[in-house]
ModelCIF file with pLDDT and N, C-alpha, C, O atoms, coordinates in Angstrom:
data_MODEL
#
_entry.id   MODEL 
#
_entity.id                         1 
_entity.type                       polymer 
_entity.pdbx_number_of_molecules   1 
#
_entity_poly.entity_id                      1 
_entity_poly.type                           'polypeptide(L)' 
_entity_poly.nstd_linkage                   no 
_entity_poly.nstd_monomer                   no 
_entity_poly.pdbx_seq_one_letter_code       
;(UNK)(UNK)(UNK)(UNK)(UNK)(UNK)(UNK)(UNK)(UNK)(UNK)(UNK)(UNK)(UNK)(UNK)(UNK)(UNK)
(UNK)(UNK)(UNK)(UNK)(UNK)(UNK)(UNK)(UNK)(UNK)(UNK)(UNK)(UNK)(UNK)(UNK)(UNK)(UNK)
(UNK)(UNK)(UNK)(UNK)(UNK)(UNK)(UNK)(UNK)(UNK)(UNK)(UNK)(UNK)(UNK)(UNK)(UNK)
;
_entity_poly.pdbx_seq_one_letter_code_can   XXXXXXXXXXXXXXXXXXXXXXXXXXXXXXXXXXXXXXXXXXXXXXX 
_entity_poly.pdbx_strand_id                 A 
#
loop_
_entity_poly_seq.entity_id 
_entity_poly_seq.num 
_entity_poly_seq.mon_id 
_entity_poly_seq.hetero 
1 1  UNK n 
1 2  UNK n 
1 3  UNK n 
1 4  UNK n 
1 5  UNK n 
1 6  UNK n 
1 7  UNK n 
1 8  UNK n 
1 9  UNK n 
1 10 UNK n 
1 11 UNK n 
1 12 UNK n 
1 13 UNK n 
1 14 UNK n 
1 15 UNK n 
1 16 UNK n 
1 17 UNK n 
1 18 UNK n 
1 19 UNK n 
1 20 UNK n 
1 21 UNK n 
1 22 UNK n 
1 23 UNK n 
1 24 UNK n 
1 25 UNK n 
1 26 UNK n 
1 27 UNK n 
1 28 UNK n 
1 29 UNK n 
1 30 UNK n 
1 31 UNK n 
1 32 UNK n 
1 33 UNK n 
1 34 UNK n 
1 35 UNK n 
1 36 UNK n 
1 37 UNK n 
1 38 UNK n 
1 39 UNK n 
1 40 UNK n 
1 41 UNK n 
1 42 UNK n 
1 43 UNK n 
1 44 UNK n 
1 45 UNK n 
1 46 UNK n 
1 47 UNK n 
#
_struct_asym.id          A 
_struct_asym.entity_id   1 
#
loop_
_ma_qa_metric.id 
_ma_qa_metric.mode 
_ma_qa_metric.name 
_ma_qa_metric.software_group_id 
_ma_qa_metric.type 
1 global pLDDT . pLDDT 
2 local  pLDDT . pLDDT 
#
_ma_qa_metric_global.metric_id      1 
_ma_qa_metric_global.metric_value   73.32 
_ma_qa_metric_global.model_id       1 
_ma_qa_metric_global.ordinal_id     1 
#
loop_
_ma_qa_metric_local.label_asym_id 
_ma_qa_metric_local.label_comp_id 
_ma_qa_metric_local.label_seq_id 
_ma_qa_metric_local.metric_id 
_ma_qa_metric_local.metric_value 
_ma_qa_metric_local.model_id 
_ma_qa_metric_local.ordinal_id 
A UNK 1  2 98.00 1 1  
A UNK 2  2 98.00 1 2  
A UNK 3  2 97.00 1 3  
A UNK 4  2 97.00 1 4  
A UNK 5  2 97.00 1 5  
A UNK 6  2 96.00 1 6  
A UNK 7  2 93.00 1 7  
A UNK 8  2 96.00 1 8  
A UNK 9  2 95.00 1 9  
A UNK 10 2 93.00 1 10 
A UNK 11 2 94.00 1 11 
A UNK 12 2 95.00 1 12 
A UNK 13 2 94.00 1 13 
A UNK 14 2 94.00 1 14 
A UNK 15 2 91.00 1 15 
A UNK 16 2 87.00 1 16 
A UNK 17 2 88.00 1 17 
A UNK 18 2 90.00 1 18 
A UNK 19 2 92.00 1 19 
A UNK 20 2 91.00 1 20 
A UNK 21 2 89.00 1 21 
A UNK 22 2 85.00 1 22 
A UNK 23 2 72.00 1 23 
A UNK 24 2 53.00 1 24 
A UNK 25 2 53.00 1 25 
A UNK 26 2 51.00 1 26 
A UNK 27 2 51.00 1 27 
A UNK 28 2 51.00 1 28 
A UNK 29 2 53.00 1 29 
A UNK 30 2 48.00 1 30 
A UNK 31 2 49.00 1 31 
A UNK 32 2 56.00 1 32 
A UNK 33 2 53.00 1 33 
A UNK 34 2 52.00 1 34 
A UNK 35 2 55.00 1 35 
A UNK 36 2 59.00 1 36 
A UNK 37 2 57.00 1 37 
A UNK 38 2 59.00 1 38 
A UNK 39 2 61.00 1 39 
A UNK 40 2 57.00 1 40 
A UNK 41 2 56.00 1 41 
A UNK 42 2 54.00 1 42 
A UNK 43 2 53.00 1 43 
A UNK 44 2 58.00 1 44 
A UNK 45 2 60.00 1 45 
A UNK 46 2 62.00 1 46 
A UNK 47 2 63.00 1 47 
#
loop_
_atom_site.group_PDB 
_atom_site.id 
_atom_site.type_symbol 
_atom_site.label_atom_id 
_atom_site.label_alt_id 
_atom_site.label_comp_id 
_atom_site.label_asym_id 
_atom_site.label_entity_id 
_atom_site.label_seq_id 
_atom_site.pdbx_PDB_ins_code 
_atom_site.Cartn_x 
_atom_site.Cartn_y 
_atom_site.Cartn_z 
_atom_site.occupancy 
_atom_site.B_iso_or_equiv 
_atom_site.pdbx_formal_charge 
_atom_site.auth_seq_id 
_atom_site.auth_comp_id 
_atom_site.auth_asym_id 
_atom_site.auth_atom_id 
_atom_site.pdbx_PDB_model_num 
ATOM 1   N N  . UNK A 1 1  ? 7.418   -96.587  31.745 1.00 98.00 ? 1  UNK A N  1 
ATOM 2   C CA . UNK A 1 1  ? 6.176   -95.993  32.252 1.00 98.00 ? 1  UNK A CA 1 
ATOM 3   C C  . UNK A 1 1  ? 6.494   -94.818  33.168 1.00 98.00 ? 1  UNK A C  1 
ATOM 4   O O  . UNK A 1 1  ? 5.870   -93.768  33.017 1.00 98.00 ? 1  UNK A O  1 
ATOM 5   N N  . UNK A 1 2  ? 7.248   -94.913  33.929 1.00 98.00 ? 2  UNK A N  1 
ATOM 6   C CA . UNK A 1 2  ? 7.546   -93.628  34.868 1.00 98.00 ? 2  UNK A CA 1 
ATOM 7   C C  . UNK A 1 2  ? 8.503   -92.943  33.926 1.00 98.00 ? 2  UNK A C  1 
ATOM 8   O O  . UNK A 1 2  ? 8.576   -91.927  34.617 1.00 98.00 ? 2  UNK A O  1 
ATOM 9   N N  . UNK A 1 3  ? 9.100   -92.741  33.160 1.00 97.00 ? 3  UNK A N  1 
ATOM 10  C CA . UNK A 1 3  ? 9.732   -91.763  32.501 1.00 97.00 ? 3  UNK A CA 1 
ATOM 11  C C  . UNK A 1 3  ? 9.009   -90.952  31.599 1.00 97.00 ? 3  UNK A C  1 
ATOM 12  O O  . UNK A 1 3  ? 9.421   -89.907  31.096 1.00 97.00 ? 3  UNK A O  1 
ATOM 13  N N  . UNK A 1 4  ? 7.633   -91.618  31.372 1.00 97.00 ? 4  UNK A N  1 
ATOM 14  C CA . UNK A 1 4  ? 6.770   -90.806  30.327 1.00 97.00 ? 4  UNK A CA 1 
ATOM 15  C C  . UNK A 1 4  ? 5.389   -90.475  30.847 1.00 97.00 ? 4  UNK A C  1 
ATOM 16  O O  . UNK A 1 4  ? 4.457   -90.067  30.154 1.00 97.00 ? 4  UNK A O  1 
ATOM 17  N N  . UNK A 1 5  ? 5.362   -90.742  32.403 1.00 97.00 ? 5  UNK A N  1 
ATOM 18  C CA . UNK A 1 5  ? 4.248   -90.329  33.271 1.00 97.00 ? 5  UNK A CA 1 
ATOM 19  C C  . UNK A 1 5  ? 4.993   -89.533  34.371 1.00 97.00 ? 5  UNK A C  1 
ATOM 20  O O  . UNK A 1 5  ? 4.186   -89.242  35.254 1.00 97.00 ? 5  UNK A O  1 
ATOM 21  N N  . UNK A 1 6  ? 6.309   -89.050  34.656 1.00 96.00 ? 6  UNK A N  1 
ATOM 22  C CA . UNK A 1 6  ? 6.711   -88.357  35.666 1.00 96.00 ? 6  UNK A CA 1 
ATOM 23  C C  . UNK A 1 6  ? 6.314   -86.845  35.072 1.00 96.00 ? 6  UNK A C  1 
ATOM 24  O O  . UNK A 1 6  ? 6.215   -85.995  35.957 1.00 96.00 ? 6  UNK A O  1 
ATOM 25  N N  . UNK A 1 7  ? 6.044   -86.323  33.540 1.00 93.00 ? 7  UNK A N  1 
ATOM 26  C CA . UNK A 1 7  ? 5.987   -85.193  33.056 1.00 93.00 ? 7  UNK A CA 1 
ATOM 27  C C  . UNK A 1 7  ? 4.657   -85.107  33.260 1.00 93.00 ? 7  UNK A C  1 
ATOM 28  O O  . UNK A 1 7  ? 4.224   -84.263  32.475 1.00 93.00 ? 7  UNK A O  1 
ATOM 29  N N  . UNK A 1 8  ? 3.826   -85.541  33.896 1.00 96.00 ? 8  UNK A N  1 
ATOM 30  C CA . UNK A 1 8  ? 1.913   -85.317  34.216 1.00 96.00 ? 8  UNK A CA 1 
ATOM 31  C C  . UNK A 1 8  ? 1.773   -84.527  35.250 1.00 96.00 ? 8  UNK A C  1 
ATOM 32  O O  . UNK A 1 8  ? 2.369   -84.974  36.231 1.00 96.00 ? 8  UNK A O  1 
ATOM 33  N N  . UNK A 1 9  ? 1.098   -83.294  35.481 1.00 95.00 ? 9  UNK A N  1 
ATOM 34  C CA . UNK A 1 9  ? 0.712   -82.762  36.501 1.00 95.00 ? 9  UNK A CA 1 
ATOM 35  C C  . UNK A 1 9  ? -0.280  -83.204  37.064 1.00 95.00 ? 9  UNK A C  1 
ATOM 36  O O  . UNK A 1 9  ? -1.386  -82.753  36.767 1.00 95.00 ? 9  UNK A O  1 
ATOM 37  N N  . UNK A 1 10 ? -0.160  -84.024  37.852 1.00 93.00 ? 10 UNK A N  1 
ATOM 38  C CA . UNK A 1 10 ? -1.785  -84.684  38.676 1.00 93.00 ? 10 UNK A CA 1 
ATOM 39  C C  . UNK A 1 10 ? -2.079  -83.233  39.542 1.00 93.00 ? 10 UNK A C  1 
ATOM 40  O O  . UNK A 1 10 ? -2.430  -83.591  40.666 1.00 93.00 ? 10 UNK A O  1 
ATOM 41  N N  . UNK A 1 11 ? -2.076  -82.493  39.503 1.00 94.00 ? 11 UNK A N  1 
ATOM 42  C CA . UNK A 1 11 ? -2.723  -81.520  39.974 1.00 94.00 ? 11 UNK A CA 1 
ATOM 43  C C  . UNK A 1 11 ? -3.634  -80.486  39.082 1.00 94.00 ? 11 UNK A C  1 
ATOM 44  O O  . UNK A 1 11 ? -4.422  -79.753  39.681 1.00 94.00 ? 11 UNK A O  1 
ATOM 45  N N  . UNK A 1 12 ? -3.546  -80.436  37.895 1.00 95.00 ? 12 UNK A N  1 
ATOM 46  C CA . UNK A 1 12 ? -4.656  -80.797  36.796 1.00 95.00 ? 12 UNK A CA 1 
ATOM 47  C C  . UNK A 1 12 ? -5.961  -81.152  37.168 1.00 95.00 ? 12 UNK A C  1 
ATOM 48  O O  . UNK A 1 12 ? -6.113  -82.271  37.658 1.00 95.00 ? 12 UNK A O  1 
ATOM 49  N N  . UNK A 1 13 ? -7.065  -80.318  37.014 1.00 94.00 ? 13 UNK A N  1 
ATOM 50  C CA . UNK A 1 13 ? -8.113  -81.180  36.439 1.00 94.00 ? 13 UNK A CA 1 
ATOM 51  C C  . UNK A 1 13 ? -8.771  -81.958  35.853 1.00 94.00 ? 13 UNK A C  1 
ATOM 52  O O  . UNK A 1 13 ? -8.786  -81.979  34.622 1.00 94.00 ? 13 UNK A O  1 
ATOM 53  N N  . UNK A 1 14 ? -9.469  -82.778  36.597 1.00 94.00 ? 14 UNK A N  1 
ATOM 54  C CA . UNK A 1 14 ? -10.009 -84.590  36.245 1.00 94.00 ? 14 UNK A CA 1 
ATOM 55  C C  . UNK A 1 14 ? -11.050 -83.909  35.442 1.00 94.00 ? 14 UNK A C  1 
ATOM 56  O O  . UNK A 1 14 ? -11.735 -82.944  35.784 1.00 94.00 ? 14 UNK A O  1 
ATOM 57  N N  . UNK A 1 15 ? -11.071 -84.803  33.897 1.00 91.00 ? 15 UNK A N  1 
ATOM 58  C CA . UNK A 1 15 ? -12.296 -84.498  33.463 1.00 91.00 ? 15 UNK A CA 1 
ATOM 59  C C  . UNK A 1 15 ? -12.856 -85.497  33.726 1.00 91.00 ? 15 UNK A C  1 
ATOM 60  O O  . UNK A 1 15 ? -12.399 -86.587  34.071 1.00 91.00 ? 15 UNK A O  1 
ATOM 61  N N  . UNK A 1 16 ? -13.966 -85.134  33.561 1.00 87.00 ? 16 UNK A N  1 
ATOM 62  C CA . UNK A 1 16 ? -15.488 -86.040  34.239 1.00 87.00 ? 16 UNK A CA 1 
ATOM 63  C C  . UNK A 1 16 ? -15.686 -86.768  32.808 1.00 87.00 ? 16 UNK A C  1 
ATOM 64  O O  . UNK A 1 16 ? -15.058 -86.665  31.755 1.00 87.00 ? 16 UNK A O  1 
ATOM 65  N N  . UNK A 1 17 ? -17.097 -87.746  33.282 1.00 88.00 ? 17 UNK A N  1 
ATOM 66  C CA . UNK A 1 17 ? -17.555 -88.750  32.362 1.00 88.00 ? 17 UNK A CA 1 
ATOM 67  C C  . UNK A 1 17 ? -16.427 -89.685  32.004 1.00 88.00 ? 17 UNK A C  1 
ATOM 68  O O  . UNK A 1 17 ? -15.210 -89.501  31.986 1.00 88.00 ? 17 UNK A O  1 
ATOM 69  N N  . UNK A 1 18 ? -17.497 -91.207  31.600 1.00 90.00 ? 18 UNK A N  1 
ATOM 70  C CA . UNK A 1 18 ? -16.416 -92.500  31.757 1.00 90.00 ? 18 UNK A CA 1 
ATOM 71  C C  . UNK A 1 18 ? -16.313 -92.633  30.339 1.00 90.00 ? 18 UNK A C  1 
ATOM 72  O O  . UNK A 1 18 ? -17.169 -92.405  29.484 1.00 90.00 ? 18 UNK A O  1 
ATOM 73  N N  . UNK A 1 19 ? -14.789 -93.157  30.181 1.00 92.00 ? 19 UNK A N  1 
ATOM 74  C CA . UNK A 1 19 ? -14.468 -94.203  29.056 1.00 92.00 ? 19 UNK A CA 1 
ATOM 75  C C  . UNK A 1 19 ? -14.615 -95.387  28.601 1.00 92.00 ? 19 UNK A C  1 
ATOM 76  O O  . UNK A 1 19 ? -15.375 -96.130  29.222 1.00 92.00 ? 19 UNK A O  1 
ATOM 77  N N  . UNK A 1 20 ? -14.064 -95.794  27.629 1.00 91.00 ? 20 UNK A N  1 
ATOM 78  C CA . UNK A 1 20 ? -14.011 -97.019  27.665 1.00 91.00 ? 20 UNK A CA 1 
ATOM 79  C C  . UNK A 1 20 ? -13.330 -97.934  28.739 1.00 91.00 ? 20 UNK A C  1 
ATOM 80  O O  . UNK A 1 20 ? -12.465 -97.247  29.282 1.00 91.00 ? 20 UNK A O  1 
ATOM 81  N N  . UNK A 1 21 ? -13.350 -98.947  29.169 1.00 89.00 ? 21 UNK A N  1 
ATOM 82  C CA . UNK A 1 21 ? -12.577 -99.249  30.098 1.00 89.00 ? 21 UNK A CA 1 
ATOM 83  C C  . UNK A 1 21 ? -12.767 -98.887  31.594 1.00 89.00 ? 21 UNK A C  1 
ATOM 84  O O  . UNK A 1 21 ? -12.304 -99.583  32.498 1.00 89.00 ? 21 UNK A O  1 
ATOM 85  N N  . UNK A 1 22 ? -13.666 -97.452  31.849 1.00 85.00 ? 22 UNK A N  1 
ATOM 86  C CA . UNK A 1 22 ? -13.513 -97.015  33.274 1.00 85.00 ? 22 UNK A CA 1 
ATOM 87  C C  . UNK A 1 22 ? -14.583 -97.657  33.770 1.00 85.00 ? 22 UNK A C  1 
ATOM 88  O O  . UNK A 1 22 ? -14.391 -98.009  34.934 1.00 85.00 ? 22 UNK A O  1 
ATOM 89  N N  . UNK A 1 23 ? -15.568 -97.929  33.367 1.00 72.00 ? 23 UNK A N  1 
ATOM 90  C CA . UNK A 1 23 ? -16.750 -98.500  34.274 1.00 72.00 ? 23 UNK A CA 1 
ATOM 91  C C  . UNK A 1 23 ? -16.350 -99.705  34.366 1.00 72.00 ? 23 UNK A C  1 
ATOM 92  O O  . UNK A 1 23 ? -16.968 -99.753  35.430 1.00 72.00 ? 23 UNK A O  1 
ATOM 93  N N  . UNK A 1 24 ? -15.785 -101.020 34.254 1.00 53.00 ? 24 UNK A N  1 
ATOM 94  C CA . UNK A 1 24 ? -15.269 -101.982 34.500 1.00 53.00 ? 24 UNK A CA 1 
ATOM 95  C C  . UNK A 1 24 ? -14.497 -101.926 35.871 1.00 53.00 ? 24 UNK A C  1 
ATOM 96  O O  . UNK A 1 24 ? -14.389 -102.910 36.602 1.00 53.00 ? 24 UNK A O  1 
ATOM 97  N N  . UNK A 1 25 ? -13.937 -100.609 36.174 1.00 53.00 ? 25 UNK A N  1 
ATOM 98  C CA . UNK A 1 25 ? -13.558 -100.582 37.247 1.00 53.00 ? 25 UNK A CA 1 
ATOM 99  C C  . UNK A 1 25 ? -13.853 -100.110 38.648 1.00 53.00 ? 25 UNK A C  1 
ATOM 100 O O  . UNK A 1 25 ? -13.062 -99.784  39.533 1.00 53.00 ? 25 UNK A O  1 
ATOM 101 N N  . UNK A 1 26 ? -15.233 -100.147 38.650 1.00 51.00 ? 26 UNK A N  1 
ATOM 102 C CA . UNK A 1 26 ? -16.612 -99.713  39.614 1.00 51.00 ? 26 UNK A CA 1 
ATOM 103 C C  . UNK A 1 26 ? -16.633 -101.289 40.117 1.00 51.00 ? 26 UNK A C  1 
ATOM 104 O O  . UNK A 1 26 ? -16.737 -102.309 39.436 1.00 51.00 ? 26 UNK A O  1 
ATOM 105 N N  . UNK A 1 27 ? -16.472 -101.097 41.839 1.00 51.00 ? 27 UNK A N  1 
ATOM 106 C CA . UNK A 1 27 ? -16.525 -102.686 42.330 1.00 51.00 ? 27 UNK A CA 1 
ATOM 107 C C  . UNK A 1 27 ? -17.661 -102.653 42.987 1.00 51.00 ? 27 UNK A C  1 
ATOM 108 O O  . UNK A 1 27 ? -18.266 -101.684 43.446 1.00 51.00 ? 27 UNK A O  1 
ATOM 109 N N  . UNK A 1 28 ? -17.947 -103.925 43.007 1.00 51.00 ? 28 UNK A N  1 
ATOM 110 C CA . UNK A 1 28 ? -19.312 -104.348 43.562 1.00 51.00 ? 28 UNK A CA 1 
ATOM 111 C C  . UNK A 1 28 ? -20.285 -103.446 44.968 1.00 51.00 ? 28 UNK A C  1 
ATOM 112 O O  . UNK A 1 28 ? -21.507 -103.487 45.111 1.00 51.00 ? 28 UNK A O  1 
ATOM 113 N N  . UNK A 1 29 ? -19.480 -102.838 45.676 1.00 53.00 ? 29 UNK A N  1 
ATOM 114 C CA . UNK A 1 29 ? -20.148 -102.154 46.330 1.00 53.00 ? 29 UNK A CA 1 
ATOM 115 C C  . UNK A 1 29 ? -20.468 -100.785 45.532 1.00 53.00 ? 29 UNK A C  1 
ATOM 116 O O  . UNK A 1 29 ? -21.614 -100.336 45.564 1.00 53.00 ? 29 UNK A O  1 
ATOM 117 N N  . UNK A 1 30 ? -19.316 -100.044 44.725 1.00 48.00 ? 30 UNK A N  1 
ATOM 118 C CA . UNK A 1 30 ? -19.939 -99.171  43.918 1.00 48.00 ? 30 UNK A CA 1 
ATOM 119 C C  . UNK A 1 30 ? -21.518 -98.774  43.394 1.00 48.00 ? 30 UNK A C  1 
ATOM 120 O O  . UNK A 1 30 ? -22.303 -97.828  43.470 1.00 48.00 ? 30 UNK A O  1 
ATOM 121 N N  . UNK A 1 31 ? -21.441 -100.175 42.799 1.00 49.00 ? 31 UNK A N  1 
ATOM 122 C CA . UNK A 1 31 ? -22.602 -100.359 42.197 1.00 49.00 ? 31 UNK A CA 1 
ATOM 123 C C  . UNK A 1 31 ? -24.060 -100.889 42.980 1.00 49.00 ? 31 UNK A C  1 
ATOM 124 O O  . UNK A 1 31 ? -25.120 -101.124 42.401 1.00 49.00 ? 31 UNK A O  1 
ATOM 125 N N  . UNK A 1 32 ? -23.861 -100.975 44.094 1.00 56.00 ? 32 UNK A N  1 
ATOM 126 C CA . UNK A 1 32 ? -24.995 -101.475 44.834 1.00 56.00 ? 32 UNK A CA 1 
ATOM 127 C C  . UNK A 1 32 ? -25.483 -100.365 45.049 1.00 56.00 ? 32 UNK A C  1 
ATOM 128 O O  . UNK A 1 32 ? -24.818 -99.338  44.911 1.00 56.00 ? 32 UNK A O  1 
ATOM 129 N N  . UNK A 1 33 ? -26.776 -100.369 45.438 1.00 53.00 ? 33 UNK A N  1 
ATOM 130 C CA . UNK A 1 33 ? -27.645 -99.314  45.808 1.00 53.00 ? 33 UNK A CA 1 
ATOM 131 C C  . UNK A 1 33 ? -27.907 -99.357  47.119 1.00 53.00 ? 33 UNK A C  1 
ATOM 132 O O  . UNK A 1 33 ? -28.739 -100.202 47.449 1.00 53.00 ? 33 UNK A O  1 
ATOM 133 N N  . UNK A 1 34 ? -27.223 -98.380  48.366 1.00 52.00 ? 34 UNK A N  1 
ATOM 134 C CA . UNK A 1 34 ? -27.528 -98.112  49.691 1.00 52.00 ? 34 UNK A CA 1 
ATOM 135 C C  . UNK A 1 34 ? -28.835 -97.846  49.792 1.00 52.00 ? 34 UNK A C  1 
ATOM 136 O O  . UNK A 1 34 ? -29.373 -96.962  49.124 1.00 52.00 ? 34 UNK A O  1 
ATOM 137 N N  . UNK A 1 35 ? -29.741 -98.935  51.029 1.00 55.00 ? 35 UNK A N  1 
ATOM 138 C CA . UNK A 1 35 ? -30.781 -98.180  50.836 1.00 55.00 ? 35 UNK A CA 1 
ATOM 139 C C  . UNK A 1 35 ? -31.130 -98.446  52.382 1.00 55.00 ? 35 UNK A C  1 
ATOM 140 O O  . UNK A 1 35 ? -30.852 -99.478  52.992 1.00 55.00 ? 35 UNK A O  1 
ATOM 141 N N  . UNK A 1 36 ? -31.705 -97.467  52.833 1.00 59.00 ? 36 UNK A N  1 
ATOM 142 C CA . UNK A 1 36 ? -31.713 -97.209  54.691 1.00 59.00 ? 36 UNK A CA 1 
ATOM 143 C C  . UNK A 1 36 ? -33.220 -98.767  55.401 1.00 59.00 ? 36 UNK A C  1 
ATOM 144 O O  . UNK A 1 36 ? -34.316 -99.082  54.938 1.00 59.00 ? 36 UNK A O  1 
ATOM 145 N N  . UNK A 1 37 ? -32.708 -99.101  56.192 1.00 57.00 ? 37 UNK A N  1 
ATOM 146 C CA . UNK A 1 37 ? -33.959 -100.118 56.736 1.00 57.00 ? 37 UNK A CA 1 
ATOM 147 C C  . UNK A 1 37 ? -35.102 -100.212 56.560 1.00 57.00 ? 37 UNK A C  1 
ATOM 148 O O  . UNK A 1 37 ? -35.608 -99.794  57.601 1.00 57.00 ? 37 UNK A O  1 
ATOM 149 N N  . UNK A 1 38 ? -35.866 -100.499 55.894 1.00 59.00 ? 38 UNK A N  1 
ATOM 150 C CA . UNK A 1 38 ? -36.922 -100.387 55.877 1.00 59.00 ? 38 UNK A CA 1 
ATOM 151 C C  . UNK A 1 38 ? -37.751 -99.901  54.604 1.00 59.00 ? 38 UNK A C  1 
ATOM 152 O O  . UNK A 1 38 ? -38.946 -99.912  54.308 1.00 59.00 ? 38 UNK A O  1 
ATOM 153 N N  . UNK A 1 39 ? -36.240 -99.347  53.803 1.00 61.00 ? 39 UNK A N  1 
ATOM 154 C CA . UNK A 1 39 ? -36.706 -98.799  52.212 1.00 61.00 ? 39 UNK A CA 1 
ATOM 155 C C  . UNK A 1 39 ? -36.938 -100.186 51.043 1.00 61.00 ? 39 UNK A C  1 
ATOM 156 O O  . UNK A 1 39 ? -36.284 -101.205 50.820 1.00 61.00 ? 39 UNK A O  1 
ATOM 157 N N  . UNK A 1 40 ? -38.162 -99.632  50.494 1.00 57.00 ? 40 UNK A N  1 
ATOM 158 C CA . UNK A 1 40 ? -38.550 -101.076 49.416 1.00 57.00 ? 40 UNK A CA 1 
ATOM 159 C C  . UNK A 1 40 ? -37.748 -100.837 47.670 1.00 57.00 ? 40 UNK A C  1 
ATOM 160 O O  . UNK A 1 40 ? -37.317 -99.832  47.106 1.00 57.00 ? 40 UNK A O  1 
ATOM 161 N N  . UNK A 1 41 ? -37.801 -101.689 47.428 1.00 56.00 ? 41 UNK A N  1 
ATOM 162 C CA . UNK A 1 41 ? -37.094 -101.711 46.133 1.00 56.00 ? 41 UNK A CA 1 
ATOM 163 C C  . UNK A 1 41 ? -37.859 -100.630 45.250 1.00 56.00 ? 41 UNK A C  1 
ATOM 164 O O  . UNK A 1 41 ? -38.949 -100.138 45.544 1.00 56.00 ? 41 UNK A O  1 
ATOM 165 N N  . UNK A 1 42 ? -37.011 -100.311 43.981 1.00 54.00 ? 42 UNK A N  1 
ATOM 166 C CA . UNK A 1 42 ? -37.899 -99.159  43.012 1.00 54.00 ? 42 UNK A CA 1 
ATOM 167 C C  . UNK A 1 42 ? -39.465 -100.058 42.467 1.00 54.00 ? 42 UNK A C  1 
ATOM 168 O O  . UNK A 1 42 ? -39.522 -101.287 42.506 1.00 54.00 ? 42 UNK A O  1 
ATOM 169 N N  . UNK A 1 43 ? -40.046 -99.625  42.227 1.00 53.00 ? 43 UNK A N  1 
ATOM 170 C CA . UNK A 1 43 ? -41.178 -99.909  41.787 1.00 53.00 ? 43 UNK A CA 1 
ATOM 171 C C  . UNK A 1 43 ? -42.252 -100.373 42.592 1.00 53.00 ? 43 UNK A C  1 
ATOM 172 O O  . UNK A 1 43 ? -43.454 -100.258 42.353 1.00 53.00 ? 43 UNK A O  1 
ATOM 173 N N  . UNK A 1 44 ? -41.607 -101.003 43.740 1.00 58.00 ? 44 UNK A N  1 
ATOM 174 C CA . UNK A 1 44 ? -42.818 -101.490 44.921 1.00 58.00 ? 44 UNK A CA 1 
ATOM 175 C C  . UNK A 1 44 ? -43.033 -100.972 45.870 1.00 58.00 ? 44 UNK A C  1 
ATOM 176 O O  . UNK A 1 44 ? -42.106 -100.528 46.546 1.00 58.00 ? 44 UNK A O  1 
ATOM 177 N N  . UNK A 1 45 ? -44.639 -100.818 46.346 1.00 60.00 ? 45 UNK A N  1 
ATOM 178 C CA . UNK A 1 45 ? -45.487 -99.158  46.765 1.00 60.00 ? 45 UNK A CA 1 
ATOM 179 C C  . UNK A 1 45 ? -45.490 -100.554 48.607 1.00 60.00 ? 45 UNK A C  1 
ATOM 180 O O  . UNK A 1 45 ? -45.526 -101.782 48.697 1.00 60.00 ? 45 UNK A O  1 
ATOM 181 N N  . UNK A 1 46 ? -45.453 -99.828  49.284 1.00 62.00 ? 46 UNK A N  1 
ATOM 182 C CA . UNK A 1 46 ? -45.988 -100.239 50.445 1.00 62.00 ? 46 UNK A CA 1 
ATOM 183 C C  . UNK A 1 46 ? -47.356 -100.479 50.548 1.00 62.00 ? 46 UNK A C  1 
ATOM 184 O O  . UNK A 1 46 ? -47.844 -99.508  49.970 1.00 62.00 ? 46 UNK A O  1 
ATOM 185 N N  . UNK A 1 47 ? -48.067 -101.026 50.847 1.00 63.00 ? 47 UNK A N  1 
ATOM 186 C CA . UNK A 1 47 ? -49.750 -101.216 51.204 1.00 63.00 ? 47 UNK A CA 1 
ATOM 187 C C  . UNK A 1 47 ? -50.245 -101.348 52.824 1.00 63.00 ? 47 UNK A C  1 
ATOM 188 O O  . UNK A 1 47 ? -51.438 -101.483 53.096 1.00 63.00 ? 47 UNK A O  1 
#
């Protein structure tokens, strides 16, 4: 593995958009939705 990944320029540009495999690796806070005190979930209106 390092003899055939030492020839990679990580200084290269990341292309964007996920693969197979990459969203599996989004952890649980990733995926949560920050939402500030007092904010209501999508769809429900305050009254």
């Amino acid at each position: 593995f390092a003899r055939h990944t030492s020839g990679i320029d990580t200084a290269l540009t990341l292309r964007e958009g996920e693969l197979p495999g990459t969203r599996s690796q989004r952890t649980v806070e990733d995926m949560m939705v920050r939402r500030k005190k007092g904010d209501l979930p999508s769809g429900i209106t305050r009254v």
